[in-house]
N, C-alpha and C. Protein backbone atom coordinates (compact mmCIF):
# COMPACT_ATOMS: atom_id res chain seq x y z
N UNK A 1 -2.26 11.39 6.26
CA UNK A 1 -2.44 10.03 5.78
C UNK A 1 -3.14 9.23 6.88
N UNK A 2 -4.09 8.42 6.24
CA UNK A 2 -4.54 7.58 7.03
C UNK A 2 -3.98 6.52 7.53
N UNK A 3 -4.02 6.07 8.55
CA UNK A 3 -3.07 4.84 9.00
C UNK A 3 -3.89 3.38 8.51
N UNK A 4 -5.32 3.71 8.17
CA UNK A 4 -5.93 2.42 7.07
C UNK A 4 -5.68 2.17 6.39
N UNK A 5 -4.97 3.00 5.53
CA UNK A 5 -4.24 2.97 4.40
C UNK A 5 -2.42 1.93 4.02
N UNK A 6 -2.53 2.16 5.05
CA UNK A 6 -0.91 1.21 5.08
C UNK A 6 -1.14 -0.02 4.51
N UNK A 7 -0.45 -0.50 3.88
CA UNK A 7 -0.10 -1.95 3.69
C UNK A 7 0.94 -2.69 3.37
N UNK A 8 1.23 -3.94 3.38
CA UNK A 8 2.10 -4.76 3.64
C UNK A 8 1.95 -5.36 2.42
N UNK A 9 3.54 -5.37 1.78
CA UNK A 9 3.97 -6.09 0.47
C UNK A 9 4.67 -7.21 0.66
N UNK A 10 4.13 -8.33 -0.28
CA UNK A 10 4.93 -9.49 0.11
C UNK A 10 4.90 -9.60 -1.46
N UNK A 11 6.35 -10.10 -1.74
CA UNK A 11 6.24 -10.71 -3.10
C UNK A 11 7.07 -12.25 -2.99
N UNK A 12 6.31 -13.25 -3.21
CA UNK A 12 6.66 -14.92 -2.96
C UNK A 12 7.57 -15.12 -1.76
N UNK A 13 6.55 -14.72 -1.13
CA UNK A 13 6.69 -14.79 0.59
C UNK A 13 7.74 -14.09 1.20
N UNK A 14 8.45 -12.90 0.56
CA UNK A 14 9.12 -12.12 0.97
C UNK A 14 8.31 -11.13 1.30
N UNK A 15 8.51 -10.59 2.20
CA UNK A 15 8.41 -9.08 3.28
C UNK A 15 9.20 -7.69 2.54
N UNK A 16 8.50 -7.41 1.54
CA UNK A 16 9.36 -6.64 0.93
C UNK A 16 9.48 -5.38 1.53
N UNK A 17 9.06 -4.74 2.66
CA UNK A 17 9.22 -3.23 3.23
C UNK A 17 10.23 -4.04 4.07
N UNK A 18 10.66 -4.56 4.53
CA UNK A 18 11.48 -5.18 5.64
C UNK A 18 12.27 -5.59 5.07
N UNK A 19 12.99 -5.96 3.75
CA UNK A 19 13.63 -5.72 2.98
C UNK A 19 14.54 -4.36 2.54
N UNK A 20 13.28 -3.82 2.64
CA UNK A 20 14.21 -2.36 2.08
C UNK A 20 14.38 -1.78 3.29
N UNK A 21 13.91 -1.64 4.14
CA UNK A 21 14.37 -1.51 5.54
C UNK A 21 15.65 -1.89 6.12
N UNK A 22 16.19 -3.21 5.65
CA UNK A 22 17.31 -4.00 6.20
C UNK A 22 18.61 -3.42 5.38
N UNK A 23 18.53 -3.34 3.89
CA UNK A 23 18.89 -2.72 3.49
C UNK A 23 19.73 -1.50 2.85
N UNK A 24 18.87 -0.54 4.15
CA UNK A 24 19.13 0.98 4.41
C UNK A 24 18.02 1.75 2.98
N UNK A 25 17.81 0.86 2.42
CA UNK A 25 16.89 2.06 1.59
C UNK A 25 15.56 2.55 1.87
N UNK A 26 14.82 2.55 3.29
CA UNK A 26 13.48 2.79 3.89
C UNK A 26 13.91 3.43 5.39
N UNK A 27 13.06 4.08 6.07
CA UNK A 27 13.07 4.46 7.02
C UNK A 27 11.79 4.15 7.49
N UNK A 28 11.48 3.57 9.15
CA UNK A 28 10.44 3.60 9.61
C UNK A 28 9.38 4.92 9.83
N UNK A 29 8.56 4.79 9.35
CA UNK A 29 7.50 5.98 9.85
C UNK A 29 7.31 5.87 10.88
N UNK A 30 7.44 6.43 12.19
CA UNK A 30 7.14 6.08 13.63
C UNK A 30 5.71 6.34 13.88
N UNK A 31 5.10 7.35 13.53
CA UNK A 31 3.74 7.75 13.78
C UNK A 31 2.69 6.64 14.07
N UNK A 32 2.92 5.86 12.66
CA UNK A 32 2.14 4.43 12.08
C UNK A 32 2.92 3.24 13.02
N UNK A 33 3.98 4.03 13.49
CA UNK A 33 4.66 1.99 14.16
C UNK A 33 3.62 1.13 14.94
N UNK A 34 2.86 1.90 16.33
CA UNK A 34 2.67 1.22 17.07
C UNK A 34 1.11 0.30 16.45
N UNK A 35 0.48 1.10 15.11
CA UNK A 35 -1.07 -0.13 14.71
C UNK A 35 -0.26 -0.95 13.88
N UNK A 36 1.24 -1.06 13.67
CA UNK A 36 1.95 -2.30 12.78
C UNK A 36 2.24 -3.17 13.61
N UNK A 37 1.40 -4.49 12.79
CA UNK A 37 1.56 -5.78 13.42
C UNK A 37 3.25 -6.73 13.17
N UNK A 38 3.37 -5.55 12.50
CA UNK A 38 4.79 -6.49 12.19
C UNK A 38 6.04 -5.45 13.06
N UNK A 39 6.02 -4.97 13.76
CA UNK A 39 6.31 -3.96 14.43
C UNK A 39 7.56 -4.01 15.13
N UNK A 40 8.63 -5.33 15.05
CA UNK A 40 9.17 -5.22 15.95
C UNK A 40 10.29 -5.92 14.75
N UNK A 41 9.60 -6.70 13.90
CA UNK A 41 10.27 -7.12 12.63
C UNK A 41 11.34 -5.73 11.80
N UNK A 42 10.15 -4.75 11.97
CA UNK A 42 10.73 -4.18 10.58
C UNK A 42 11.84 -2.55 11.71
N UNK A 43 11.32 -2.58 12.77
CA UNK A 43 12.45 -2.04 13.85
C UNK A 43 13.56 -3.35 14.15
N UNK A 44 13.59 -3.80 13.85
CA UNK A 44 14.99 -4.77 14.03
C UNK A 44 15.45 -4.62 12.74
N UNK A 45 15.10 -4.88 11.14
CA UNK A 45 15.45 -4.41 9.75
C UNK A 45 16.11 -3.22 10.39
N UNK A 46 15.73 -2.02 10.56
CA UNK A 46 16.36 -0.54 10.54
C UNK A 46 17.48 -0.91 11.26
N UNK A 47 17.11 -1.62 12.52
CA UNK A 47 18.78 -1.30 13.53
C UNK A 47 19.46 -1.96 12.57
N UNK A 48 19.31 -3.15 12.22
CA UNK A 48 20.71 -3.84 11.56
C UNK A 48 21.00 -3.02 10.33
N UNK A 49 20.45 -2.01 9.65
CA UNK A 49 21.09 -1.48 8.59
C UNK A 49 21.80 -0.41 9.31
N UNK A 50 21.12 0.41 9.98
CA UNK A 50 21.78 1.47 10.89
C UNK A 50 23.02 1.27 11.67
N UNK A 51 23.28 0.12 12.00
CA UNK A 51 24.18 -0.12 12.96
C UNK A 51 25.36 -1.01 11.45
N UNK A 52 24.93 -1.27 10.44
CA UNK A 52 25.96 -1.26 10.01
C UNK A 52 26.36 -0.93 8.55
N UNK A 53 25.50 0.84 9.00
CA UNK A 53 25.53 2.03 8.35
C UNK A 53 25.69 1.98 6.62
N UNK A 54 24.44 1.16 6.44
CA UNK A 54 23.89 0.72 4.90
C UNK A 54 23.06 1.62 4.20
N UNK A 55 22.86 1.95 2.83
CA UNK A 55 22.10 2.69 2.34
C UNK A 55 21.93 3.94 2.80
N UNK A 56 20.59 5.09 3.45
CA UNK A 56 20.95 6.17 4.15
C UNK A 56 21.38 6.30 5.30
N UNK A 57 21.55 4.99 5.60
CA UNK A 57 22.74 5.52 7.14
C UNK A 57 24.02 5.84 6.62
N UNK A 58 24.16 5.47 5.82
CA UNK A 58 25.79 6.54 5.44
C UNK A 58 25.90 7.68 4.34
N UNK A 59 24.80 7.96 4.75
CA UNK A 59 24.65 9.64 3.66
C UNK A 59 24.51 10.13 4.85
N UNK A 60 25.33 11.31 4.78
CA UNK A 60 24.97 12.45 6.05
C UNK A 60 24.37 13.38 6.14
N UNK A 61 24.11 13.63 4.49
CA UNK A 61 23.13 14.32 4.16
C UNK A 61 21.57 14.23 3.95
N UNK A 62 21.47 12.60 4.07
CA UNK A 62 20.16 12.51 3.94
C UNK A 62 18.95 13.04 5.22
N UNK A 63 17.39 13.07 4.09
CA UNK A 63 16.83 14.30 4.79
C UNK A 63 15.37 13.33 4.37
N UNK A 64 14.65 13.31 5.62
CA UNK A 64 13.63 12.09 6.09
C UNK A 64 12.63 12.61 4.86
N UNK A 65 11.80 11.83 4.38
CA UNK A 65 11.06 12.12 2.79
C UNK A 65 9.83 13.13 3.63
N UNK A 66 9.60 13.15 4.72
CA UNK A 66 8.30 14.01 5.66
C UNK A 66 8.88 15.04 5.80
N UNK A 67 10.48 15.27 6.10
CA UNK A 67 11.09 16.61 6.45
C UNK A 67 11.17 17.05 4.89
N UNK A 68 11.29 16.46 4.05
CA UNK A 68 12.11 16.88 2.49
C UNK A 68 10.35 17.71 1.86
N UNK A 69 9.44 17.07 2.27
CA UNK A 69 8.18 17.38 1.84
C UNK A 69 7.70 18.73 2.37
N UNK A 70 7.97 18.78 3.70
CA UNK A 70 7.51 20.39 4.53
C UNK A 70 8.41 21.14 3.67
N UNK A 71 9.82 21.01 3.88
CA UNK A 71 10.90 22.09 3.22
C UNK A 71 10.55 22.69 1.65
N UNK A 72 10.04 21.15 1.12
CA UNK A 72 9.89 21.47 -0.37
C UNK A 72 8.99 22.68 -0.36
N UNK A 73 7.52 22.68 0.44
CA UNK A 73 6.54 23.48 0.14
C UNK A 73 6.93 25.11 0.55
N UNK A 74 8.30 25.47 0.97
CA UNK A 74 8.26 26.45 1.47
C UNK A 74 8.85 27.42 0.55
């Protein structure tokens, strides 16, 4: 994937990836973090869901959608 490709959803001035981020239902792509201008926004979303183990932070089973994709093809 191209990292030109990314983009940023807002629906009536909500931040909606930072949303689902906060959440627990998104995980940061790290690869893409550092050309995100919002970069520090949507790593603060993850800690606060992570730290108070929302959405897939409290599945123990969950399995990153990049890891679930290699496995699938095998």
């Amino acid at each position: 994937m191209d990292a030109k490709l990314l983009k940023f959803v807002y629906k009536n001035g909500t931040f909606v990836q930072q949303v689902l981020l906060k959440e627990g239902l998104a995980k940061v792509y790290r690869p893409y973090l550092n050309k995100c201008p919002s970069k520090d926004l949507i790593q603060q979303a993850e800690a606060e869901a992570k730290e108070q183990r929302l959405g897939i932070w409290s599945d123990t089973k969950f399995v990153n959608p990049w890891e679930y994709r290699t496995l699938s093809k095998k």
